[in-house]
C-alpha atoms as a PDB file:
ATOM      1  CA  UNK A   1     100.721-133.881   0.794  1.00  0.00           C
ATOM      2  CA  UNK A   2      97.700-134.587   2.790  1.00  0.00           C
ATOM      3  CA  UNK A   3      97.708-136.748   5.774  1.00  0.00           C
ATOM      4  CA  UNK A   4      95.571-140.370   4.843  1.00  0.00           C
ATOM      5  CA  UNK A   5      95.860-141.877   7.803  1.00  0.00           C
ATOM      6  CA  UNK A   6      95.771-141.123  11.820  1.00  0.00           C
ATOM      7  CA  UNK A   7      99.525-142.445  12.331  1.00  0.00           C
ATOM      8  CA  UNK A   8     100.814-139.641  10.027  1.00  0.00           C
ATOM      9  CA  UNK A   9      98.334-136.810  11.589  1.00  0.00           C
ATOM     10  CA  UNK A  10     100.342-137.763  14.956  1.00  0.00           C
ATOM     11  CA  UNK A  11     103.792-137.776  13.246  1.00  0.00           C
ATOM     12  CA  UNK A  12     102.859-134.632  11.722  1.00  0.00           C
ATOM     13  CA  UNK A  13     101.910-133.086  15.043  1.00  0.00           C
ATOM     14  CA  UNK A  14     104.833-133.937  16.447  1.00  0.00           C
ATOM     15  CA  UNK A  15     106.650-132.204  13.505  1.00  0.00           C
ATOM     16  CA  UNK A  16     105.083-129.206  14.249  1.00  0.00           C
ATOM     17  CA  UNK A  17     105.996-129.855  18.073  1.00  0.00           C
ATOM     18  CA  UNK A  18     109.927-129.649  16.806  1.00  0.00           C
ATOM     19  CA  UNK A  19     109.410-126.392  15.028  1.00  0.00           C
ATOM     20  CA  UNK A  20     107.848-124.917  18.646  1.00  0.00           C
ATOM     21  CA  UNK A  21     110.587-126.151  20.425  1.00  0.00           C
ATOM     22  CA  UNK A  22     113.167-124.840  18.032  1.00  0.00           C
ATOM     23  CA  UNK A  23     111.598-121.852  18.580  1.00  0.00           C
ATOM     24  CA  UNK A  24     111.549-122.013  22.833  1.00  0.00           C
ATOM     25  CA  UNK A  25     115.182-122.909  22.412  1.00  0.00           C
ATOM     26  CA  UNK A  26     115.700-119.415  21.395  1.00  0.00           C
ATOM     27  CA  UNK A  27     113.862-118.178  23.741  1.00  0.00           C
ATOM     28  CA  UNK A  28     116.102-119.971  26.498  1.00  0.00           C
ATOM     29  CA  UNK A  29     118.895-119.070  24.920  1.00  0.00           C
ATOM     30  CA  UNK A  30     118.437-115.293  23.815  1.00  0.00           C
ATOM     31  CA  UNK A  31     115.855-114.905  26.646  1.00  0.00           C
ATOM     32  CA  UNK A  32     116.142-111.087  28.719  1.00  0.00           C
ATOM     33  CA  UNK A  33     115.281-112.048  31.717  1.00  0.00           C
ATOM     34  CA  UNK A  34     115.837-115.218  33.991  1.00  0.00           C
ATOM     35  CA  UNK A  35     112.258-115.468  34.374  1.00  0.00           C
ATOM     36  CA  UNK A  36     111.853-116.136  30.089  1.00  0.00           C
ATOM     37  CA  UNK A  37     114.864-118.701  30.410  1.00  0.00           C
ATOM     38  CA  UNK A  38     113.239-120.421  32.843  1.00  0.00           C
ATOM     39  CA  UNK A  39     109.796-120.796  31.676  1.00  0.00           C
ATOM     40  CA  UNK A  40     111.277-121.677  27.740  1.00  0.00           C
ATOM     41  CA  UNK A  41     113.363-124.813  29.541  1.00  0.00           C
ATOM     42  CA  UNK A  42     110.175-125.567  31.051  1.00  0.00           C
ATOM     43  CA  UNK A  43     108.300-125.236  28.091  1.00  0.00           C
ATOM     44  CA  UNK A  44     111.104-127.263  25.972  1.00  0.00           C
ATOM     45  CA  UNK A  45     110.623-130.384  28.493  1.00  0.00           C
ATOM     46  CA  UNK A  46     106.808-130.029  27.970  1.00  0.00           C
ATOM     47  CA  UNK A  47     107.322-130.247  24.275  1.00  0.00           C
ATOM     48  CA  UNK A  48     110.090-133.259  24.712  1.00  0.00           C
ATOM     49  CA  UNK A  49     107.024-135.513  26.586  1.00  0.00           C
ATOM     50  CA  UNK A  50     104.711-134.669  24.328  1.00  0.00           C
ATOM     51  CA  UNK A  51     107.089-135.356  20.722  1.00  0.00           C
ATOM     52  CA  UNK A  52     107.800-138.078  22.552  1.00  0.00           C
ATOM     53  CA  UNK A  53     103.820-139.143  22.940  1.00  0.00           C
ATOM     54  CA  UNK A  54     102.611-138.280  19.406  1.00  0.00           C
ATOM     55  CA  UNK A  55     105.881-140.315  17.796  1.00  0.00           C
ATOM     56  CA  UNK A  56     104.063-143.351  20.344  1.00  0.00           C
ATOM     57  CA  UNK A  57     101.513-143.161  19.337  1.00  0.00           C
ATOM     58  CA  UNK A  58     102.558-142.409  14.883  1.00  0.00           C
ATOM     59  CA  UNK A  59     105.030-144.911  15.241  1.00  0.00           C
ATOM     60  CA  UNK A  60     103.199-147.796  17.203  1.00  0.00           C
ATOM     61  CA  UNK A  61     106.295-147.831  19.502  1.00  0.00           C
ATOM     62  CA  UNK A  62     104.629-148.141  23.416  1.00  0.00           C
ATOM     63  CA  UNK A  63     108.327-147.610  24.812  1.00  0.00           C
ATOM     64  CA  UNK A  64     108.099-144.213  24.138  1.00  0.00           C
ATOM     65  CA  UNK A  65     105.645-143.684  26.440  1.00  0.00           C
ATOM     66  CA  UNK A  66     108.054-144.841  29.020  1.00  0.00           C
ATOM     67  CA  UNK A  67     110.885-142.483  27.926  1.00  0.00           C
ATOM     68  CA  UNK A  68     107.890-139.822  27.879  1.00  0.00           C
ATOM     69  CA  UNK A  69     107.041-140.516  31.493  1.00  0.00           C
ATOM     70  CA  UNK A  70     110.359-140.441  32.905  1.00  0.00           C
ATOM     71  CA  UNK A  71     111.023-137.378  31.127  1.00  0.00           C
ATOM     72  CA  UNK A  72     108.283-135.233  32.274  1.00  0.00           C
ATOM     73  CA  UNK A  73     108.717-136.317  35.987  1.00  0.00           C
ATOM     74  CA  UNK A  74     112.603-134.853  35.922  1.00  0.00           C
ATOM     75  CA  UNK A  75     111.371-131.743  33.618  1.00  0.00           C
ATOM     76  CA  UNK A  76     109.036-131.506  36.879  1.00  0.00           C
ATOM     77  CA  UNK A  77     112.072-131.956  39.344  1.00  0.00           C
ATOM     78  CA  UNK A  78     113.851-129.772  37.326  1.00  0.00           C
ATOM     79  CA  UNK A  79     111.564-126.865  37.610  1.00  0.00           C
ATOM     80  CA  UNK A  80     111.019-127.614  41.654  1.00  0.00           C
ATOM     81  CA  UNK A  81     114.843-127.473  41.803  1.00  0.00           C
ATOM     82  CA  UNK A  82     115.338-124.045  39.579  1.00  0.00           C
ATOM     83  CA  UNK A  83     112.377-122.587  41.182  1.00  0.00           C
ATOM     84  CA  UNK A  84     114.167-122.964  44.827  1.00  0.00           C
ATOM     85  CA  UNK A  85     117.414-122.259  44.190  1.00  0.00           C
ATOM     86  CA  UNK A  86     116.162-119.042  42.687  1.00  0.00           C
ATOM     87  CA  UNK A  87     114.150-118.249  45.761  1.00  0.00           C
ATOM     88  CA  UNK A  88     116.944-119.035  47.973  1.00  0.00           C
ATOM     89  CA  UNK A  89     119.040-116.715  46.201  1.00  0.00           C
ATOM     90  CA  UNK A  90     116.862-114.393  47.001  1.00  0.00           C
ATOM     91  CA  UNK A  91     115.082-113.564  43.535  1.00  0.00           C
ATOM     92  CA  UNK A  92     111.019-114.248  43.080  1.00  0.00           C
ATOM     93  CA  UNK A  93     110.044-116.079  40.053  1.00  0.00           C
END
């Protein structure tokens, strides 16, 4: 099925968004090293704001936006807070 309009290119994206973060929740999950767990969660949260921005803007729902916004600024805490706990542990990211 081809995409006819612009709302289901964007709900398509974020389709394809899903399947990459299915496949960064491996990552975090079966990752070797800290480092790859880290940066997958990282990458997850990335994916999370931006599902949440195509479905926006597929959907015509402007609240998602909001949940999008508040999402990325605690994936962003999130990663400041990893990233010194793991230094003050004494490991280097």
């Amino acid at each position: 099925m081809i995409p006819t309009s612009i709302e289901e290119i964007f709900l398509l994206a974020a389709a394809l968004f899903v399947l990459l973060a299915i496949m960064m929740f491996y990552r975090a999950v079966a990752g070797p090293t800290t480092q790859d767990r880290l940066l997958a969660v990282n990458v997850l949260g990335t994916n999370t704001v931006v599902i949440l921005a195509l479905l926006a803007a597929g959907l015509d729902e402007p609240w998602f936006l909001d949940i999008a916004l508040i999402y990325a600024l605690l994936n962003f805490l999130m990663a400041v807070a990893i990233s010194k706990f793991t230094v003050e542990r004494g490991g280097v990211l």
